[in-house]
C-alpha atoms as a PDB file:
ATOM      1  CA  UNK A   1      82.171 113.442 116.097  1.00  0.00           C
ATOM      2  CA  UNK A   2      82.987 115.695 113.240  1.00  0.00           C
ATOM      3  CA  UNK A   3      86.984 115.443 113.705  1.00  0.00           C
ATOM      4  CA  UNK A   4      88.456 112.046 114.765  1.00  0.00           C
ATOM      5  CA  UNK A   5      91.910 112.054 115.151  1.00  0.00           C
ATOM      6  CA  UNK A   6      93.768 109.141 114.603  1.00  0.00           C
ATOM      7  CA  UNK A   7      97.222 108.160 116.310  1.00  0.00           C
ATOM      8  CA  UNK A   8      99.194 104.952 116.583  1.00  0.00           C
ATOM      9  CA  UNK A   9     101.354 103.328 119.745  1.00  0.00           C
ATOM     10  CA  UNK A  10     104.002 102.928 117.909  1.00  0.00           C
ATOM     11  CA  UNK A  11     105.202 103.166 114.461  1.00  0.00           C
ATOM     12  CA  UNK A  12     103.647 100.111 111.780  1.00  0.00           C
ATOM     13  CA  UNK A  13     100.973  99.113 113.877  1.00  0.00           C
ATOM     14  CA  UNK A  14      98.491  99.411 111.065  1.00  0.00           C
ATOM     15  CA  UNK A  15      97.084 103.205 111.329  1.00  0.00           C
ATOM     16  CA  UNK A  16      96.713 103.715 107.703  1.00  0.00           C
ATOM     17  CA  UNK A  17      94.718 100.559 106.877  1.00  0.00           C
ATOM     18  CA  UNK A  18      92.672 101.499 110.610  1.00  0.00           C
ATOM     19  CA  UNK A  19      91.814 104.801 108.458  1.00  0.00           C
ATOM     20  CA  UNK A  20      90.860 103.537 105.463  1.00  0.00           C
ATOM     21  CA  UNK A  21      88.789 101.358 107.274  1.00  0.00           C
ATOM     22  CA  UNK A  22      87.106 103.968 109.399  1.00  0.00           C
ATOM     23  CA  UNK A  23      86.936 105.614 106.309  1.00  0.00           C
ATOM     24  CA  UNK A  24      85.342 102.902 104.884  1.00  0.00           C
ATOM     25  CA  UNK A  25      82.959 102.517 106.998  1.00  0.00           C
ATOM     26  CA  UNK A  26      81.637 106.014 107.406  1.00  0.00           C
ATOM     27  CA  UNK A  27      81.032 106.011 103.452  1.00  0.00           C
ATOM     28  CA  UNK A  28      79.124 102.858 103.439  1.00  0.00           C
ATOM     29  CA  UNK A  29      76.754 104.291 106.335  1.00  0.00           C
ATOM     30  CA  UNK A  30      76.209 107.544 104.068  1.00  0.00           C
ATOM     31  CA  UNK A  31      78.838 110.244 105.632  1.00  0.00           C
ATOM     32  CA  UNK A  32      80.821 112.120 103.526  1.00  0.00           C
ATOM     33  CA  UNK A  33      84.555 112.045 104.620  1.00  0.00           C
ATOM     34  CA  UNK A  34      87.540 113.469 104.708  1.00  0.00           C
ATOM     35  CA  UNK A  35      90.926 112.668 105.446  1.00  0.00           C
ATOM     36  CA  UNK A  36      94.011 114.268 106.341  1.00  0.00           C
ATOM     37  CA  UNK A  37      97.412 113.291 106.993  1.00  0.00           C
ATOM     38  CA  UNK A  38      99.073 115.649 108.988  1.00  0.00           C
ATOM     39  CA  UNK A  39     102.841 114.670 107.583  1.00  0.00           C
ATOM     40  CA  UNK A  40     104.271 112.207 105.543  1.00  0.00           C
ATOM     41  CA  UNK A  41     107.758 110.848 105.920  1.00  0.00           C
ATOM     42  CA  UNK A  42     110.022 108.555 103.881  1.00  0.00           C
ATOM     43  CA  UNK A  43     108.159 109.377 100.557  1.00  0.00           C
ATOM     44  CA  UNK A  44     109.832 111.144  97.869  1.00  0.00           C
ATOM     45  CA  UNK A  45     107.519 113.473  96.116  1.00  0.00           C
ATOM     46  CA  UNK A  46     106.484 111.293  93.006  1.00  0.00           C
ATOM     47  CA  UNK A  47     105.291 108.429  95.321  1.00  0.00           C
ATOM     48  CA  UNK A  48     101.934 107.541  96.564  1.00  0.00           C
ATOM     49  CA  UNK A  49     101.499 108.259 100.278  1.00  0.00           C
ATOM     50  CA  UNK A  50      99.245 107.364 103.116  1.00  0.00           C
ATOM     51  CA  UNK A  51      96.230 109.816 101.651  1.00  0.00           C
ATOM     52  CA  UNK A  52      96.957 107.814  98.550  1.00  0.00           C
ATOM     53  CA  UNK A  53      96.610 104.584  99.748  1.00  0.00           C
ATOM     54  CA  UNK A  54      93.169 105.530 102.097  1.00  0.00           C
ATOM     55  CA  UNK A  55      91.629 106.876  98.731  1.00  0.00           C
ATOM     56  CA  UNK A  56      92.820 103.487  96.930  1.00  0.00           C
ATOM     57  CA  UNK A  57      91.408 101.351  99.786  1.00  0.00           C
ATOM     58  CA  UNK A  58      88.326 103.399 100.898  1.00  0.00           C
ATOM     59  CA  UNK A  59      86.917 104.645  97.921  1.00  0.00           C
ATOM     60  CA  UNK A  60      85.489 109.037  97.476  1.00  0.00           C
ATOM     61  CA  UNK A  61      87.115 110.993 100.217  1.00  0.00           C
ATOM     62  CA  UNK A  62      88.463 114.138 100.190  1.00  0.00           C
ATOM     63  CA  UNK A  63      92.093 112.979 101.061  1.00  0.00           C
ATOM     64  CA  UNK A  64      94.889 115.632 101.555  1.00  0.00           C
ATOM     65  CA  UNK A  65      98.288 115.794 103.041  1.00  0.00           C
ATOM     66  CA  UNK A  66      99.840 119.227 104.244  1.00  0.00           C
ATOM     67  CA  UNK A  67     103.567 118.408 104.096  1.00  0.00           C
ATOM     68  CA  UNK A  68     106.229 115.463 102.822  1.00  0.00           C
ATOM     69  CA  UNK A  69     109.714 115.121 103.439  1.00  0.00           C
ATOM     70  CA  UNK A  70     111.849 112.229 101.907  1.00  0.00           C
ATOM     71  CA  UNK A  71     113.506 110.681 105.096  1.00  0.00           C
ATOM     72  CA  UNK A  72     111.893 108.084 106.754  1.00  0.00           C
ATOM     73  CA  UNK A  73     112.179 109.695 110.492  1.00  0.00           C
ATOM     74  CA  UNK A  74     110.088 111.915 112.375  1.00  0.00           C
ATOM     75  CA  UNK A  75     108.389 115.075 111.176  1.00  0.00           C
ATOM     76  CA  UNK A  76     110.699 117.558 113.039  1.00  0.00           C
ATOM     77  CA  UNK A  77     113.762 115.754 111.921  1.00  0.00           C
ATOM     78  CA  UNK A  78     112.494 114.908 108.279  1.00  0.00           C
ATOM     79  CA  UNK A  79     111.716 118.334 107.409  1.00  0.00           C
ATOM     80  CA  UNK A  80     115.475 120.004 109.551  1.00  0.00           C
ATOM     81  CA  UNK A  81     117.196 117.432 107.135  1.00  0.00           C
ATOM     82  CA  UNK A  82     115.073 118.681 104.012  1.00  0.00           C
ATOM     83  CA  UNK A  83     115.713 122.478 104.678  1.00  0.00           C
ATOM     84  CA  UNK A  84     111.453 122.974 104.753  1.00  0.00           C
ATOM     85  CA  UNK A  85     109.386 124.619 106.594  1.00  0.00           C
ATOM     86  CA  UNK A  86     108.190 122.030 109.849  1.00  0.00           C
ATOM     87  CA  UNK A  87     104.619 121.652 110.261  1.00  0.00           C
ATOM     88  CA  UNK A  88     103.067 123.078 113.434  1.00  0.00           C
ATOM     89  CA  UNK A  89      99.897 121.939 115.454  1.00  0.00           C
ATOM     90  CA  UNK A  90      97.868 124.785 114.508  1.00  0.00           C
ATOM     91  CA  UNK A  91      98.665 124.247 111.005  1.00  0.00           C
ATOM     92  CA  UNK A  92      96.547 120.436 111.403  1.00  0.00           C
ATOM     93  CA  UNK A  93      94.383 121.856 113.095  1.00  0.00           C
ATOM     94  CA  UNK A  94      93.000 124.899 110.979  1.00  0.00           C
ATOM     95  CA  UNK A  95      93.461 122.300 108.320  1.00  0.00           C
ATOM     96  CA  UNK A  96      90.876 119.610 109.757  1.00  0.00           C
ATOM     97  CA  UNK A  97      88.546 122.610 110.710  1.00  0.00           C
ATOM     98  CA  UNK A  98      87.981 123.415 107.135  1.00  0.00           C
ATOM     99  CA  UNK A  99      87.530 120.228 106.201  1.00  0.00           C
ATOM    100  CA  UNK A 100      85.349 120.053 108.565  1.00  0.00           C
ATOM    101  CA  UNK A 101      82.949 122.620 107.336  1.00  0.00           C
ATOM    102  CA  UNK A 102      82.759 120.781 104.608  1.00  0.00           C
ATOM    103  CA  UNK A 103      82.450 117.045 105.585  1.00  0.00           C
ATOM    104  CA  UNK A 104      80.457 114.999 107.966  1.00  0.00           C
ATOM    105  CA  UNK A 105      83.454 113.561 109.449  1.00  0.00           C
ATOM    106  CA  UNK A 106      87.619 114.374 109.181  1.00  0.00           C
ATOM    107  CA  UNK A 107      89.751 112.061 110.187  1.00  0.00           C
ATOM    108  CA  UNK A 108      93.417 113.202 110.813  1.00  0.00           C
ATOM    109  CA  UNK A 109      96.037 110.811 111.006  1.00  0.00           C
ATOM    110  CA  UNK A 110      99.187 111.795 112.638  1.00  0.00           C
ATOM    111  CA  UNK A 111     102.908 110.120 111.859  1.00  0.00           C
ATOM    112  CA  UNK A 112     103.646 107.318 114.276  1.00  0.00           C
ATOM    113  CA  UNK A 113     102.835 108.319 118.092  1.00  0.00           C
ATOM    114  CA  UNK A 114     100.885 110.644 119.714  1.00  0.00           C
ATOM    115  CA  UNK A 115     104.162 112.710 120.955  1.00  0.00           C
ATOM    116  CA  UNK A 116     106.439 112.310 117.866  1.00  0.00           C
ATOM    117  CA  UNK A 117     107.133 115.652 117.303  1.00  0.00           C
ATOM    118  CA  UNK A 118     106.405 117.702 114.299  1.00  0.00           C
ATOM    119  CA  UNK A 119     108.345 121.344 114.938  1.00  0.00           C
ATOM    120  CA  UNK A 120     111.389 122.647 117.135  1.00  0.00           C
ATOM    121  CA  UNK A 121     109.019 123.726 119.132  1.00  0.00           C
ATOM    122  CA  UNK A 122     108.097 119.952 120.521  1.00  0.00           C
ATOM    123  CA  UNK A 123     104.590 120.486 118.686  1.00  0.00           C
ATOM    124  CA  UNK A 124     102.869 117.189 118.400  1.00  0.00           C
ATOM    125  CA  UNK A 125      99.710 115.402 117.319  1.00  0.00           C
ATOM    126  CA  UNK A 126      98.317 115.819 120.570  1.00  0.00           C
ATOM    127  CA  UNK A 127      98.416 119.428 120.621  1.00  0.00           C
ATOM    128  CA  UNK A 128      96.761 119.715 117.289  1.00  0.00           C
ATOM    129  CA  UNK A 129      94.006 117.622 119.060  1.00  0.00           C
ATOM    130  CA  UNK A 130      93.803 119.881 121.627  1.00  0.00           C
ATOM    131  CA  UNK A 131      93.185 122.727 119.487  1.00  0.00           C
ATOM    132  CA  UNK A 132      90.816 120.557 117.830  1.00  0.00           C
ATOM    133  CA  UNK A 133      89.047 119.221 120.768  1.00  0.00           C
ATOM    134  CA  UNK A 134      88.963 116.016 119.157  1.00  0.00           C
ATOM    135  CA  UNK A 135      89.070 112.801 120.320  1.00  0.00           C
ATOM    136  CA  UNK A 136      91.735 110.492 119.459  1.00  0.00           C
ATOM    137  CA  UNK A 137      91.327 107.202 118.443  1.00  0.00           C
ATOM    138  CA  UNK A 138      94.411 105.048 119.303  1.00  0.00           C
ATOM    139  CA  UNK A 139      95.820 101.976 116.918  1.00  0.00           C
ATOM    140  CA  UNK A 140      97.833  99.412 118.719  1.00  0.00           C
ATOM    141  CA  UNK A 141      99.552  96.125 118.119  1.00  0.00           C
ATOM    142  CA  UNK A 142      98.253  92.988 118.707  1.00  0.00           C
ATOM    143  CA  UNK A 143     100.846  90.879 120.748  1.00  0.00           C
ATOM    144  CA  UNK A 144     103.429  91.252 123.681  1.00  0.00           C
ATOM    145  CA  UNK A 145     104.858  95.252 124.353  1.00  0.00           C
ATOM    146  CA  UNK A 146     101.157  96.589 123.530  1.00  0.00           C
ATOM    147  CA  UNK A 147      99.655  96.698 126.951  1.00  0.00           C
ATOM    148  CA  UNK A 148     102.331  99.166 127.987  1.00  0.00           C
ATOM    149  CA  UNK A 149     102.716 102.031 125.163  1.00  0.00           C
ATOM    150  CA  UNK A 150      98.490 102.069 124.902  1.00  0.00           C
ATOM    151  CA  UNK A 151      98.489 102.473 128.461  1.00  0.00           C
ATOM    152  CA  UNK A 152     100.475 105.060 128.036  1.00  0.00           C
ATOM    153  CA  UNK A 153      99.270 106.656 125.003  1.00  0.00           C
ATOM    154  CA  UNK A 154      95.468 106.739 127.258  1.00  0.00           C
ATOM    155  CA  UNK A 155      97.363 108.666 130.163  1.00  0.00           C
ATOM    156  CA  UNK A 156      99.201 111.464 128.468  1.00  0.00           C
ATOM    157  CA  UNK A 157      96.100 112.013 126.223  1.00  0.00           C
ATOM    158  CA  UNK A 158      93.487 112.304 129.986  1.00  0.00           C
ATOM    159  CA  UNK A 159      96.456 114.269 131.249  1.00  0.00           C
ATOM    160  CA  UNK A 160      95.776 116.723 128.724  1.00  0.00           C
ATOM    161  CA  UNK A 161      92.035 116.813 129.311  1.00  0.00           C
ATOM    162  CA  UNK A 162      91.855 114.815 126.141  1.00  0.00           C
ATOM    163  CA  UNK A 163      88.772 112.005 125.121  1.00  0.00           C
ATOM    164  CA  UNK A 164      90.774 109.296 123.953  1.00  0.00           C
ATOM    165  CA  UNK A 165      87.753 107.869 121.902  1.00  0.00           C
ATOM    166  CA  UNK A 166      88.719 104.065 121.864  1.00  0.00           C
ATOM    167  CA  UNK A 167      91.058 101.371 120.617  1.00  0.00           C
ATOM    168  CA  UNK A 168      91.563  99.564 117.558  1.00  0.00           C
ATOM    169  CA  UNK A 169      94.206  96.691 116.961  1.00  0.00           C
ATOM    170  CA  UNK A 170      95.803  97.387 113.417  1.00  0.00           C
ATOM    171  CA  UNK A 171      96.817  94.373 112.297  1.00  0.00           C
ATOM    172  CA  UNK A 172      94.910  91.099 114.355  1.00  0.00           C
ATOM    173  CA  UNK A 173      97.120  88.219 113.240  1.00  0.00           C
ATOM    174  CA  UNK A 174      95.476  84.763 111.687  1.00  0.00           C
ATOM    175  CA  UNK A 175      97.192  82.710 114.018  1.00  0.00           C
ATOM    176  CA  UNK A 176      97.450  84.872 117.173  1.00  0.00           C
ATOM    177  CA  UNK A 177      99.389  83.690 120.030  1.00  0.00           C
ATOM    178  CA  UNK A 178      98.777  83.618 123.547  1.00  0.00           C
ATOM    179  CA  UNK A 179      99.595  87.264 124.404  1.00  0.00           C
ATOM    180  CA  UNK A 180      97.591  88.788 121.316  1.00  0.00           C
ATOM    181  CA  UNK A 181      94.206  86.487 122.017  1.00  0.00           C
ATOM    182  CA  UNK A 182      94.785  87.895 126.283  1.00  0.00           C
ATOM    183  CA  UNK A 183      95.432  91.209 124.682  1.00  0.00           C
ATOM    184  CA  UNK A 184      91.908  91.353 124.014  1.00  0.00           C
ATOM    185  CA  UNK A 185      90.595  91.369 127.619  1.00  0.00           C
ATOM    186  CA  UNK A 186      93.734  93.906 128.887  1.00  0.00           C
ATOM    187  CA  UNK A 187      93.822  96.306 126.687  1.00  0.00           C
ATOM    188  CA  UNK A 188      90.187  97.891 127.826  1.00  0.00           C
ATOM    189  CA  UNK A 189      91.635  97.432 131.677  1.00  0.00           C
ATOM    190  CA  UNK A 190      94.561  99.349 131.160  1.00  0.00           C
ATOM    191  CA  UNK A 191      93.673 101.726 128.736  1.00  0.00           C
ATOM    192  CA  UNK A 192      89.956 102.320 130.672  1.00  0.00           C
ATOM    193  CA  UNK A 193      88.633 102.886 126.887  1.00  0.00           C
ATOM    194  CA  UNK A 194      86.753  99.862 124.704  1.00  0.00           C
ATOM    195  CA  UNK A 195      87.971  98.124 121.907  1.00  0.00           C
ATOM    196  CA  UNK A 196      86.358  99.170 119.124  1.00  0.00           C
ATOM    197  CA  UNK A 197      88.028  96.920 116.349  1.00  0.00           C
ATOM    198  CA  UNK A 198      90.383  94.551 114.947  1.00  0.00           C
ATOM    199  CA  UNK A 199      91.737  94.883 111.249  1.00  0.00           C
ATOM    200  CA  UNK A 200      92.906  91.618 110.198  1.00  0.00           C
ATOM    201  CA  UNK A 201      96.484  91.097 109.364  1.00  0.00           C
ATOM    202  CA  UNK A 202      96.896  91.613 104.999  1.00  0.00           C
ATOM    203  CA  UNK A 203      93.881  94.060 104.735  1.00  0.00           C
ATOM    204  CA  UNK A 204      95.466  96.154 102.804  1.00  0.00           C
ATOM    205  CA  UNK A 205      95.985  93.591 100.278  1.00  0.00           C
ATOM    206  CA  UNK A 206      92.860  93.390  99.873  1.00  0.00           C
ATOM    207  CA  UNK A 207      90.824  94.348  96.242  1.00  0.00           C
ATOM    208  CA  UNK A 208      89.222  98.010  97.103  1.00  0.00           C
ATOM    209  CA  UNK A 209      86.125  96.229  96.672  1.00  0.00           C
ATOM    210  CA  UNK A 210      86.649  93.482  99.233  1.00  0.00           C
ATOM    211  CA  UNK A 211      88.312  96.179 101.564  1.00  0.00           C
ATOM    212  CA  UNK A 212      84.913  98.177 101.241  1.00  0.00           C
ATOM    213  CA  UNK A 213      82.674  95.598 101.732  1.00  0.00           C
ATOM    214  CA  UNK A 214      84.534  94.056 105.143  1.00  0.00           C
ATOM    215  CA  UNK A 215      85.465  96.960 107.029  1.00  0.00           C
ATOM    216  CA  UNK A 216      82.517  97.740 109.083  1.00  0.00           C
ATOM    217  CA  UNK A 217      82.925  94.148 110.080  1.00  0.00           C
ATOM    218  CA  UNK A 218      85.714  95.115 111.619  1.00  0.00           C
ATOM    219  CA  UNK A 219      85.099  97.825 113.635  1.00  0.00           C
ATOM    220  CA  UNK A 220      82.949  98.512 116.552  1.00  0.00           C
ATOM    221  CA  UNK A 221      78.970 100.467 116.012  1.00  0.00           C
ATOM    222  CA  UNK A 222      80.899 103.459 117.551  1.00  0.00           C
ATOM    223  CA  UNK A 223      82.555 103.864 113.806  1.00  0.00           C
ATOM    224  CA  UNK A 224      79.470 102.843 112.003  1.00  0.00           C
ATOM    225  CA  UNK A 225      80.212  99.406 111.674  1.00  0.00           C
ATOM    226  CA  UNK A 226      79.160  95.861 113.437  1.00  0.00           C
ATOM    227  CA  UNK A 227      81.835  94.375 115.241  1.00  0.00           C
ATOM    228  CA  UNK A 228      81.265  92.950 118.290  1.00  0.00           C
ATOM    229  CA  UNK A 229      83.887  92.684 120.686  1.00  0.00           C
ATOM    230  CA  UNK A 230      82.920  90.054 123.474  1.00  0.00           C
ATOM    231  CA  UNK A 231      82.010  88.005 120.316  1.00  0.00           C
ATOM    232  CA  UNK A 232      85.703  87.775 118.853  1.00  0.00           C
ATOM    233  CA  UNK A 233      87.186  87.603 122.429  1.00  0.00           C
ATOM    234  CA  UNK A 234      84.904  84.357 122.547  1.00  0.00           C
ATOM    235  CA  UNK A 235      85.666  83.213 119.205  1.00  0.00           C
ATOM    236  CA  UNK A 236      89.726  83.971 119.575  1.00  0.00           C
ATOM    237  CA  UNK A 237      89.745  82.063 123.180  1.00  0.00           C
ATOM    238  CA  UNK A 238      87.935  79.293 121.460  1.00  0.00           C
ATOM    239  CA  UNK A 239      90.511  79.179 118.810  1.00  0.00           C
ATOM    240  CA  UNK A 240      93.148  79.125 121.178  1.00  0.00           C
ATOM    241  CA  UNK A 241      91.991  75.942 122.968  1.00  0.00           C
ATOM    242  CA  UNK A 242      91.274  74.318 119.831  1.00  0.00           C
ATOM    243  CA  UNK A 243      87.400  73.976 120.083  1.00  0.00           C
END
């Protein structure tokens, strides 16, 4: 898997932190990484950004953007209001390919969903996968509304002949309620891919050194680490009846 691309359901599900964490994880288990973030929105140009805050977390990868613009909307509309040049799926993609002479693995992290759209073209992150023939790793929410857009997110990506590699749930909250802990079951069912990890809720917030050290017990042996999922679906249902 020497390109992983990385898309979220939604917008702040917890993609970033799911990167740094893959990240992470494919350090600690000797790969050399890179990362790159295909657009950045709603940072002005003096501010750390996602790449930023994966290097600050995860620790020595090669971690590049290939475009900002300042408003905090999608990539086509960000960079119409800016007066720049958009950033086009081929443009990701012969991006991560370099990288990817260079790197055991490149992860490539899009701006909120799969079909957010980064030209006037309607080029999206799925495209770039597609010239990529990657597989794309989805990042979800934990609670009620997530069943739905992962669902969906799975079907558009098989419609497009696409290996949508797994699921991870971005932020898994320390008192989850009744939908999040079911969550755990459905979201394999109606996605038809495994759950391959659950960042806990504040990870970010984490020391680097603490992030490092936890994140492949977060994540599934598919990513290099040693979560286990029927384990925390166990442990979580356990919780929720109070034994």
């Amino acid at each position: 898997m020497p390109v992983l691309v990385i898309t979220g359901a939604g917008t702040e599900v917890g993609k970033t932190v799911v990167t740094a964490a893959v990240a992470a994880t494919a350090l600690a288990a000797g790969r050399s990484v890179a990362v790159l973030k295909a657009v950045q929105t709603g940072v002005a140009p003096d501010e750390p950004g996602d790449a930023e805050e994966i290097t600050r977390l995860a620790g020595a990868v090669t971690a590049t953007e290939i475009a900002r613009y300042p408003d905090p909307l999608a990539p086509a509309t960000a960079a119409r209001r800016a007066g720049r040049a958009p950033v086009h799926p081929h443009d990701v993609a012969g991006a991560a390919a370099k990288l990817a002479t260079e790197h055991d693995l490149v992860l490539v992290e899009g701006a909120g969903g799969l079909l957010v759209r980064f030209d006037a073209a309607g080029g999206t992150l799925a495209d770039a996968a597609a010239l990529l023939a990657a597989p794309v790793l989805v990042v979800v929410s934990a609670g009620l509304g997530t069943l739905n857009v992962a669902e969906l997110t799975a079907c558009h990506l098989r419609s497009r002949g696409l290996t949508p590699a797994g699921v991870v749930i971005g932020s898994w909250p320390a008192e989850p309620d009744l939908a999040s802990r079911c969550n755990l079951q459905d979201l394999p069912d109606v996605t038809g891919v495994p759950l391959l990890g659950a960042v806990p809720a504040g990870a970010a917030a984490l020391a680097p050194a603490g992030f490092r050290a936890s994140a492949p017990h977060w994540l599934a042996p598919r990513l290099d680490g040693t979560w286990d999922a029927e384990a925390f679906q166990v442990r979580e249902a356990r919780r929720g009846r109070g034994t």
